[in-house]
Protein backbone atom coordinates (compact mmCIF):
# COMPACT_ATOMS: atom_id res chain seq x y z
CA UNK A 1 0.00 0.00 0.00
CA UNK A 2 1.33 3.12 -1.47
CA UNK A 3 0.05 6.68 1.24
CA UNK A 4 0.77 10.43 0.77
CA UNK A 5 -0.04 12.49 3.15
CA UNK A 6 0.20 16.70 2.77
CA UNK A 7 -0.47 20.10 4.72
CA UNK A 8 -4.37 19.87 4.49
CA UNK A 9 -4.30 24.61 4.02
CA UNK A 10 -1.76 26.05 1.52
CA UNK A 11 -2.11 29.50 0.61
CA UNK A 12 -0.15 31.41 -2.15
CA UNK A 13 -0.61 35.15 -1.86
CA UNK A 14 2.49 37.46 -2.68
CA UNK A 15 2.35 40.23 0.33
CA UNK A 16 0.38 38.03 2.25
CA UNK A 17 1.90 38.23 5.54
CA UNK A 18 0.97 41.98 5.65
CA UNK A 19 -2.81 40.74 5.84
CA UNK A 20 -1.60 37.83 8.75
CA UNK A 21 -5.09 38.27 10.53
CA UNK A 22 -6.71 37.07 7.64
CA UNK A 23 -4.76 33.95 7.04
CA UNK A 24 -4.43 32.90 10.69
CA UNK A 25 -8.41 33.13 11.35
CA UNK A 26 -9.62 29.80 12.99
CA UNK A 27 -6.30 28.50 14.31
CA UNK A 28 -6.19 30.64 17.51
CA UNK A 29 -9.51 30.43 19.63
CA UNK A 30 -7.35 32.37 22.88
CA UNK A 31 -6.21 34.91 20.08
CA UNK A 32 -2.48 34.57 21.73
CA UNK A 33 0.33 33.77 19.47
CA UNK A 34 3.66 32.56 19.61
CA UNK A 35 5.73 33.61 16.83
CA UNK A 36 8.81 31.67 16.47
CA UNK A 37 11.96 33.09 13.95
CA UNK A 38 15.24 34.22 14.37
CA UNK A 39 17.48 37.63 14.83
CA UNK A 40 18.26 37.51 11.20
CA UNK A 41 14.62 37.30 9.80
CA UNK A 42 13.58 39.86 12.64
CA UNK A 43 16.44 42.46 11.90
CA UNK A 44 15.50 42.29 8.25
CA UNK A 45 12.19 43.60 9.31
CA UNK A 46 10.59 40.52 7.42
CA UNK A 47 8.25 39.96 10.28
CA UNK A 48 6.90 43.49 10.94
CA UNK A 49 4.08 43.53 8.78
CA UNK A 50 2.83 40.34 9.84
CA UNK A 51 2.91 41.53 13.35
CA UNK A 52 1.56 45.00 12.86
CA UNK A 53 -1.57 43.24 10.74
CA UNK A 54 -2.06 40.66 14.47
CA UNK A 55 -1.68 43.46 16.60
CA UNK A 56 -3.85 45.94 15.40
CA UNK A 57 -6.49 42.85 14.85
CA UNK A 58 -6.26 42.75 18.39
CA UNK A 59 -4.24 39.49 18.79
CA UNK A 60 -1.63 39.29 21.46
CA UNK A 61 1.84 38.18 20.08
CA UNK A 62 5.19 36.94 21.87
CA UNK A 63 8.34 36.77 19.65
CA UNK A 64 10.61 34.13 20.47
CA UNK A 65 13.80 34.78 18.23
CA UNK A 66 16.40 32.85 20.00
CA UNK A 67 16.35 30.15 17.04
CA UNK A 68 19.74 29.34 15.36
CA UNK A 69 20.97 26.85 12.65
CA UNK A 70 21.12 23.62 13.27
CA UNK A 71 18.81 24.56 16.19
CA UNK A 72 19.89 23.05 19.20
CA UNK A 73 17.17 20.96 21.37
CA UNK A 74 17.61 23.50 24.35
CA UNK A 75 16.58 25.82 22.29
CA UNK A 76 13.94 23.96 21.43
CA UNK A 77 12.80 22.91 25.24
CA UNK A 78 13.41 26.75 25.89
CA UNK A 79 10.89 28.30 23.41
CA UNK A 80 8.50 25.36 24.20
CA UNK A 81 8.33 26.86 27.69
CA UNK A 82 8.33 30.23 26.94
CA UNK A 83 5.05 29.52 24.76
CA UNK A 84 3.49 27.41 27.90
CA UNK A 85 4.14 30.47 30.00
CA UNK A 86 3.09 32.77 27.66
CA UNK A 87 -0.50 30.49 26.84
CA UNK A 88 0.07 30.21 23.12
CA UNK A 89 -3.02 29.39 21.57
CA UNK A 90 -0.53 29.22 17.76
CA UNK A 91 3.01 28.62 17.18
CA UNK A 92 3.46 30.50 14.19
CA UNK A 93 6.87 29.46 12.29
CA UNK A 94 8.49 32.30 10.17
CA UNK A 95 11.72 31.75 8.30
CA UNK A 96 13.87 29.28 6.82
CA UNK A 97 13.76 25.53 8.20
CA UNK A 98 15.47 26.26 11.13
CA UNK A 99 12.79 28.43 12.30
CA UNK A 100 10.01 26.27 11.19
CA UNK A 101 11.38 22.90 12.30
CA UNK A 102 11.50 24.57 15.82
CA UNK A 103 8.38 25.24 15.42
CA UNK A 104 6.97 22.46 14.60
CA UNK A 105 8.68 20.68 17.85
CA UNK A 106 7.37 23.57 19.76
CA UNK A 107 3.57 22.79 18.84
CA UNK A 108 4.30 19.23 19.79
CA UNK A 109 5.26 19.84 23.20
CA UNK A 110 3.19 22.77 24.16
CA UNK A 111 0.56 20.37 23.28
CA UNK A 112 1.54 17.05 24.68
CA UNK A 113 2.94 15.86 27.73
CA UNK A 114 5.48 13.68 25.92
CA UNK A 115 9.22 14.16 26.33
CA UNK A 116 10.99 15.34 23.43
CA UNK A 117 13.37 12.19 24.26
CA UNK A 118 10.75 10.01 23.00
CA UNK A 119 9.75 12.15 19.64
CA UNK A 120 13.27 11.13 17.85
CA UNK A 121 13.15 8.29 15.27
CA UNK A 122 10.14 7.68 12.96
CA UNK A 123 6.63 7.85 13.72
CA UNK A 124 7.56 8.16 17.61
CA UNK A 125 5.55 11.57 18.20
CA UNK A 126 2.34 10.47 19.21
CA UNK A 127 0.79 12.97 21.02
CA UNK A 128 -1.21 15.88 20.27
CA UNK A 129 0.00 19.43 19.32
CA UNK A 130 -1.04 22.93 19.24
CA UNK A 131 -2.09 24.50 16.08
CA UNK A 132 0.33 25.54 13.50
CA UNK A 133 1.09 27.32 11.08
CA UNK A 134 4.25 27.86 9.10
CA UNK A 135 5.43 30.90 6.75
CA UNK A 136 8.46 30.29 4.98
CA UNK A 137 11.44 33.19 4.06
CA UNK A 138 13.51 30.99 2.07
CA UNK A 139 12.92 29.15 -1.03
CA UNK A 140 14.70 25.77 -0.19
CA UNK A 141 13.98 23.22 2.56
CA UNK A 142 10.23 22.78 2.18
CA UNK A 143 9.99 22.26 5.43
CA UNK A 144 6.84 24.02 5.43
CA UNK A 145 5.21 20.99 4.47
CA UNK A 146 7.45 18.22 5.35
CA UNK A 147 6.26 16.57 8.69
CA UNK A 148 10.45 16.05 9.46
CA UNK A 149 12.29 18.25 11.96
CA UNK A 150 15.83 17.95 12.25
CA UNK A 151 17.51 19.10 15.68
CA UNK A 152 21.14 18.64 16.99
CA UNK A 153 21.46 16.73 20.21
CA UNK A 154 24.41 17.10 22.31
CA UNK A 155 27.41 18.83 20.88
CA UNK A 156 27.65 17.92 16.97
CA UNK A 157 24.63 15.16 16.16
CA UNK A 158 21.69 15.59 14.86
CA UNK A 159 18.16 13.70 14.66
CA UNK A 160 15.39 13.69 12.99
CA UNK A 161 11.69 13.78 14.33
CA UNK A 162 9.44 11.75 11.51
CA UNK A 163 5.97 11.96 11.94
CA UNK A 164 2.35 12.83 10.84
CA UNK A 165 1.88 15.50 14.15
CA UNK A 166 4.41 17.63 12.66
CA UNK A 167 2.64 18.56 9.62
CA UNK A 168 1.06 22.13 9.88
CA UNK A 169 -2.58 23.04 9.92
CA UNK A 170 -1.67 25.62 7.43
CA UNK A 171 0.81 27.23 5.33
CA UNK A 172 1.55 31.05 4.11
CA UNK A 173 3.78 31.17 0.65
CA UNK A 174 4.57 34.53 0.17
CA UNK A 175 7.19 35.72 -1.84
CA UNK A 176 7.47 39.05 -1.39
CA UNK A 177 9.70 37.56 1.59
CA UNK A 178 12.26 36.14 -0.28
CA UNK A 179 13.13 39.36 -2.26
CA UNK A 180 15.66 40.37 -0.39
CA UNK A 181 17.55 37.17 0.44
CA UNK A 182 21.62 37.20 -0.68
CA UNK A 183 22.69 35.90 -3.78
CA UNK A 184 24.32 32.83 -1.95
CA UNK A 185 21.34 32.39 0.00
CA UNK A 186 19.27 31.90 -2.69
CA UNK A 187 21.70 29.89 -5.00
CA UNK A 188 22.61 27.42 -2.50
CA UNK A 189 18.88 26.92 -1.01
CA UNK A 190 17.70 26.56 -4.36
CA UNK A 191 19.98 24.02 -5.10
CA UNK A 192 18.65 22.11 -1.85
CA UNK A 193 14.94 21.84 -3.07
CA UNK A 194 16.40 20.66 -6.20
CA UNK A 195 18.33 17.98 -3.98
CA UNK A 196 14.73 17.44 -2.87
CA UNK A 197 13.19 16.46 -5.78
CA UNK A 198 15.81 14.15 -7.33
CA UNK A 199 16.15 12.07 -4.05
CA UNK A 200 12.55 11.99 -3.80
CA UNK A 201 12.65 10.54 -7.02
CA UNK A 202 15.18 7.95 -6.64
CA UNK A 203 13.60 7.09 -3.15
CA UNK A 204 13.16 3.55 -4.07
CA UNK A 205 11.31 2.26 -0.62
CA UNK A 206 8.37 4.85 -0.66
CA UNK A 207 8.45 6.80 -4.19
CA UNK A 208 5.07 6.82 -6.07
CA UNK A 209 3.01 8.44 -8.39
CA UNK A 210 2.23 11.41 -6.66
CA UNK A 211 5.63 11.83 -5.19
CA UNK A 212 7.15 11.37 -8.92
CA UNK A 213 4.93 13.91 -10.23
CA UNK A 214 5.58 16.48 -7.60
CA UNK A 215 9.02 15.95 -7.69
CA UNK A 216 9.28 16.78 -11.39
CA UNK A 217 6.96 19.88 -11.18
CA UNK A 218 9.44 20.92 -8.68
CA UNK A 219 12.29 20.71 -10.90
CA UNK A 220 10.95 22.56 -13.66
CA UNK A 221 9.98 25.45 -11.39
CA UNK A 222 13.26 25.32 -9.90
CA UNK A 223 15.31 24.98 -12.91
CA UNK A 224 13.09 27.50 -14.66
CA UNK A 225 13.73 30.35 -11.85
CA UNK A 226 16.90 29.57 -10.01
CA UNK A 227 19.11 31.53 -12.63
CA UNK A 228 16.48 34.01 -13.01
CA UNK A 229 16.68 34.97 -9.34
CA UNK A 230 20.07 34.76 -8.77
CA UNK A 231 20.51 37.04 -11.30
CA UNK A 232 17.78 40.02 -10.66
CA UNK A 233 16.70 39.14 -6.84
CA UNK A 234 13.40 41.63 -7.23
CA UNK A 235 11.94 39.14 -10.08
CA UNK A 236 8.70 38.60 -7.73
CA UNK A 237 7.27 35.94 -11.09
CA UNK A 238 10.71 33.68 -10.18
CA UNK A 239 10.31 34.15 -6.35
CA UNK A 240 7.44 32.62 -6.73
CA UNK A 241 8.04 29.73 -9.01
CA UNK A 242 11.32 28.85 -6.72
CA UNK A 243 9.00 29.34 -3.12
CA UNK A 244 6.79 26.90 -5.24
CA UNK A 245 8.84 24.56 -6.32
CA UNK A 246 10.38 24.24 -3.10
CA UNK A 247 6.97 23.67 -1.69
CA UNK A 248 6.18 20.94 -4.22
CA UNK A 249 9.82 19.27 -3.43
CA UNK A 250 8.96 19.16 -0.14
CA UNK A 251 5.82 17.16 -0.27
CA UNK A 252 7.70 14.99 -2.52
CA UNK A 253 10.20 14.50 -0.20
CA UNK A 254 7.97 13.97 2.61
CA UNK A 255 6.34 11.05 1.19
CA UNK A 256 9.61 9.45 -0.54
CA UNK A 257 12.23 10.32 1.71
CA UNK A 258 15.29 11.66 0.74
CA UNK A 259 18.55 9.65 0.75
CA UNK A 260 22.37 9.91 0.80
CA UNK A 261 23.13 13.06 -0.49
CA UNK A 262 21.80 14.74 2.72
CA UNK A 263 23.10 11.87 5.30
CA UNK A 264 26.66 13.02 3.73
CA UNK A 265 25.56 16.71 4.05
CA UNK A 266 24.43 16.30 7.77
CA UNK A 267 28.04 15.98 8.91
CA UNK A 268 29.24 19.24 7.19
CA UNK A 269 26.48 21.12 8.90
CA UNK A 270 26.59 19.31 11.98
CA UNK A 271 30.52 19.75 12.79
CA UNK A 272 31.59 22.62 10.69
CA UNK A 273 27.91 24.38 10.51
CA UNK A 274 27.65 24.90 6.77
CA UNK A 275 24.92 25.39 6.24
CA UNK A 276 22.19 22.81 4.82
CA UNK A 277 21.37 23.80 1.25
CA UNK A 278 25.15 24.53 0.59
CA UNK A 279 26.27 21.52 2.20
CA UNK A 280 23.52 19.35 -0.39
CA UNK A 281 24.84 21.13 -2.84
CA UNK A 282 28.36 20.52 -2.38
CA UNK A 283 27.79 16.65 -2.14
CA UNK A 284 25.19 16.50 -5.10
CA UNK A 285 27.14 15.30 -8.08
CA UNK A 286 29.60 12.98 -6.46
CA UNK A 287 26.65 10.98 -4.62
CA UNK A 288 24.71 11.04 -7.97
CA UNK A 289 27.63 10.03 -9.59
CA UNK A 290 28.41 7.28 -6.89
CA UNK A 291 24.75 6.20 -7.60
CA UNK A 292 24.32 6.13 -11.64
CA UNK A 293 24.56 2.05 -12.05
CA UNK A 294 21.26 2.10 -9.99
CA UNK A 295 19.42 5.45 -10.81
CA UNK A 296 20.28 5.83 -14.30
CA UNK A 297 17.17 5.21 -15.36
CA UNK A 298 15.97 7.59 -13.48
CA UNK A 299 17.54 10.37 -13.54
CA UNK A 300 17.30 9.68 -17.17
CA UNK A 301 13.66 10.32 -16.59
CA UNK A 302 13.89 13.27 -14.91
CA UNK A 303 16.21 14.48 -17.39
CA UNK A 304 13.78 13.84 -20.61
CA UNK A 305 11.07 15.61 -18.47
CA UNK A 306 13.54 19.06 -18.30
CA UNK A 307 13.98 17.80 -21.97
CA UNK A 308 17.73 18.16 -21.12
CA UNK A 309 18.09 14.86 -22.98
CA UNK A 310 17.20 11.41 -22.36
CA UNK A 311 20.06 9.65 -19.86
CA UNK A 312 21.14 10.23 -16.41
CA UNK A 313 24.36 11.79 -17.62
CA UNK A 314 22.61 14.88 -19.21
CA UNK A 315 21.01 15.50 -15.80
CA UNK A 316 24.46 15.83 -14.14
CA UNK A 317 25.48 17.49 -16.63
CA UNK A 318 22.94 20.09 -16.12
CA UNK A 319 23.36 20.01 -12.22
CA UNK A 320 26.74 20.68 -12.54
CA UNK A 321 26.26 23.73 -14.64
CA UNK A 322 23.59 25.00 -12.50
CA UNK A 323 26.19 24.90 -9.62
CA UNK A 324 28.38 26.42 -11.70
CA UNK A 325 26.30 29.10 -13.12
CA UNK A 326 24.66 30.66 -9.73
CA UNK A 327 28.43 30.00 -8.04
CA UNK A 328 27.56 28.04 -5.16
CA UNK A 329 30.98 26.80 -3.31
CA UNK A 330 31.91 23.56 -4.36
CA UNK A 331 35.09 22.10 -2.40
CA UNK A 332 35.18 21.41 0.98
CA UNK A 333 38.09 23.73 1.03
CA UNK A 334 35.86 26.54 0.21
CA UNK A 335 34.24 25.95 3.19
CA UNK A 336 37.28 25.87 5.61
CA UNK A 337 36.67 21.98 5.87
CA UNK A 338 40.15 20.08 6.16
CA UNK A 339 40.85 16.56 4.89
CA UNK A 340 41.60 15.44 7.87
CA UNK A 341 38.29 15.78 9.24
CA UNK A 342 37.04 13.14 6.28
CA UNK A 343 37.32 10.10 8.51
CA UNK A 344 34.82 11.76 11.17
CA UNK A 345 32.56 12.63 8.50
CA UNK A 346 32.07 9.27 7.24
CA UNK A 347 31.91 7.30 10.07
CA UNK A 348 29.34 10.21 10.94
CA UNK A 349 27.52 9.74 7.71
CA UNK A 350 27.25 6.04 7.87
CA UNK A 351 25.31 6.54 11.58
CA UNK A 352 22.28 8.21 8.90
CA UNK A 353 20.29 4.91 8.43
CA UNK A 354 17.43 6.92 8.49
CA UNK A 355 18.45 8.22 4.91
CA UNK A 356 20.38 5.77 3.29
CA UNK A 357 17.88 3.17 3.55
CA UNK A 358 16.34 5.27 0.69
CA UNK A 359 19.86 5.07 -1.43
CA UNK A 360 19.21 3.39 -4.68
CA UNK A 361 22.53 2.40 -4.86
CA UNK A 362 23.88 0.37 -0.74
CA UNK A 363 26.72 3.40 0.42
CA UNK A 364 29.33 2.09 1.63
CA UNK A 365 31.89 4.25 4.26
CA UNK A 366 34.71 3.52 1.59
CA UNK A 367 32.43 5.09 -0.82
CA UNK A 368 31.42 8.12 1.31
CA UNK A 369 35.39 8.62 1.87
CA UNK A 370 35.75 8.37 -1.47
CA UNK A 371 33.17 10.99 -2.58
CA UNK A 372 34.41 13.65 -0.11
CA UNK A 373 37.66 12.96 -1.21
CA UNK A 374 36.70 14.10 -5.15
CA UNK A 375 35.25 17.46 -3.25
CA UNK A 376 38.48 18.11 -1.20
């Protein structure tokens, strides 16, 4: 038996979060929201409209901005209790994944009793949650409609939280947001839902028809805008085809999980905190390369689709000149990441069962040495 499973609300309305009252109406019966983001988004004045438009509606509105990348789980526990204290009736995620996969983790425990101890793993958080809704700032990790959080644990590890709670009651895609993210930003985020939508489609356990033909909507959104934005940032048409696509990646990836390119991105992020989209995209080509004598096909698929051509090797070819064109960093030596530290990073990807269950092609630590050895 073949499920998929989605945010049941998405709305796409460019300048949207200006009119927040109107797109939050029915999730908070105490009118008392938690707003959870970060010092970036908030310094960038991204969130004032939305909080002018719940204040003067007469809604009263906590900002809990202590969210970083990679967010740590006392972070986590410490917004969950500031949200308790405060009554939150919504947790209202605003940014890029690590804002909403806080978030979502937040809902989850202001609403349940269980300790976040037992929510790691697959299908593990049980209880139930307070309403959410997410607004994304970044075209990239989809997490607005993925029902995966990622948090680190201890000093360098992190785990993901799997499970049908985390999905939002509803989702804001706006991207008048996105207009004024960096160059880099954008490139390297874009890249990620791309990422997305390939592993989604090479998810051999779990993909299916309606995870195939999101994922390949995705790509031609994404392939169709990510040059366009990275090379006039105001284009509001290709902000919106890349928040999109991202969108459609990420219920993709939600229902065929992704696979080996991000358990061998996890350890760049998680030791040297690159960040996530960068890190997929510096691992993207060697792992696809790695897996061609078992995804050929599809990728050959994917690439008749972009009508790129009609075998996998045209669809690296592209992805390599899509990394190329928007300049994304593409050695670990960019990155200040030494090749010494390769060892640690394997044996750190290999721990990712999680993901590379979903590999079409068995990864092997040789083979993950190997591949961050070619991106020295």
């Amino acid at each position: 038996m073949q499920n998929f499973r989605t945010v049941p609300d998405i709305r796409i309305a460019p300048g949207g979060a200006a009119q927040m009252d109107a797109h939050i109406e029915d999730l908070c019966a105490n009118r008392r929201i938690c707003v959870v983001t970060d010092k970036g988004v908030r310094g960038l004045g991204l969130l004032d409209g939305a909080l002018d438009a719940l204040r003067a509606a007469g809604y009263e509105v906590m900002v809990f901005d202590d969210v970083v990348a990679d967010p740590p789980e006392k972070i986590v526990l410490a917004g969950a209790q500031a949200a308790k204290d405060f009554g939150a009736g919504l947790i209202l995620g605003f940014g890029g994944g690590s804002p909403m996969d806080t978030a979502k983790v937040m809902a989850h425990l202001v609403g349940s009793d269980q300790p976040i101890s037992e929510l790691y793993g697959v299908g593990t958080a049980l209880g139930p949650r307070a309403p959410l809704m997410l607004v994304p700032t970044t075209a990239g990790t989809g997490s607005e409609v993925t029902n995966v959080a990622i948090l680190t644990t201890g000093e360098t590890e992190k785990k993901g939280i799997v499970a049908n709670a985390l999905y939002a009651d509803r989702v804001l895609l706006d991207a008048e947001l996105t207009i004024g993210l960096p160059k880099m930003i954008t490139a390297s985020t874009g890249i990620d839902a791309m990422v997305h939508a390939i592993e989604a489609y090479t998810s051999l356990p779990q993909k299916n028809p309606l995870s195939d033909s999101l994922a390949l909507s995705a790509l031609s959104k994404l392939r169709g805008a990510i040059e366009r934005v990275c090379t006039d940032g105001t284009d509001l048409e290709a902000r919106t085809d890349m928040l999109i696509g991202s969108m459609l990646a990420g219920q993709a990836f939600s229902n065929a999980p992704c696979a080996a390119v991000h358990a061998l991105a996890y350890p760049l992020g998680g030791f040297f905190h690159v960040p996530h989209g960068l890190s997929n995209a510096l691992v993207l080509t060697e792992v696809m390369k790695y897996n061609m004598p078992k995804a050929e096909s599809y990728y050959g698929e994917i690439a008749d689709h972009l009508r790129l051509g009609t075998t996998g090797a045209h669809l690296l070819d592209e992805m390599q000149r899509l990394k190329d064109a928007v300049n994304v960093p593409q050695t670990l030596r960019a990155v200040d990441i030494k090749t010494g530290s390769i060892p640690m990073m394997a044996e750190d990807a290999m721990t990712k069962d999680r993901l590379l269950m979903n590999n079409p092609r068995e990864m092997t630590y040789d083979a993950v040495v190997n591949i961050y050895e070619a991106i020295a």
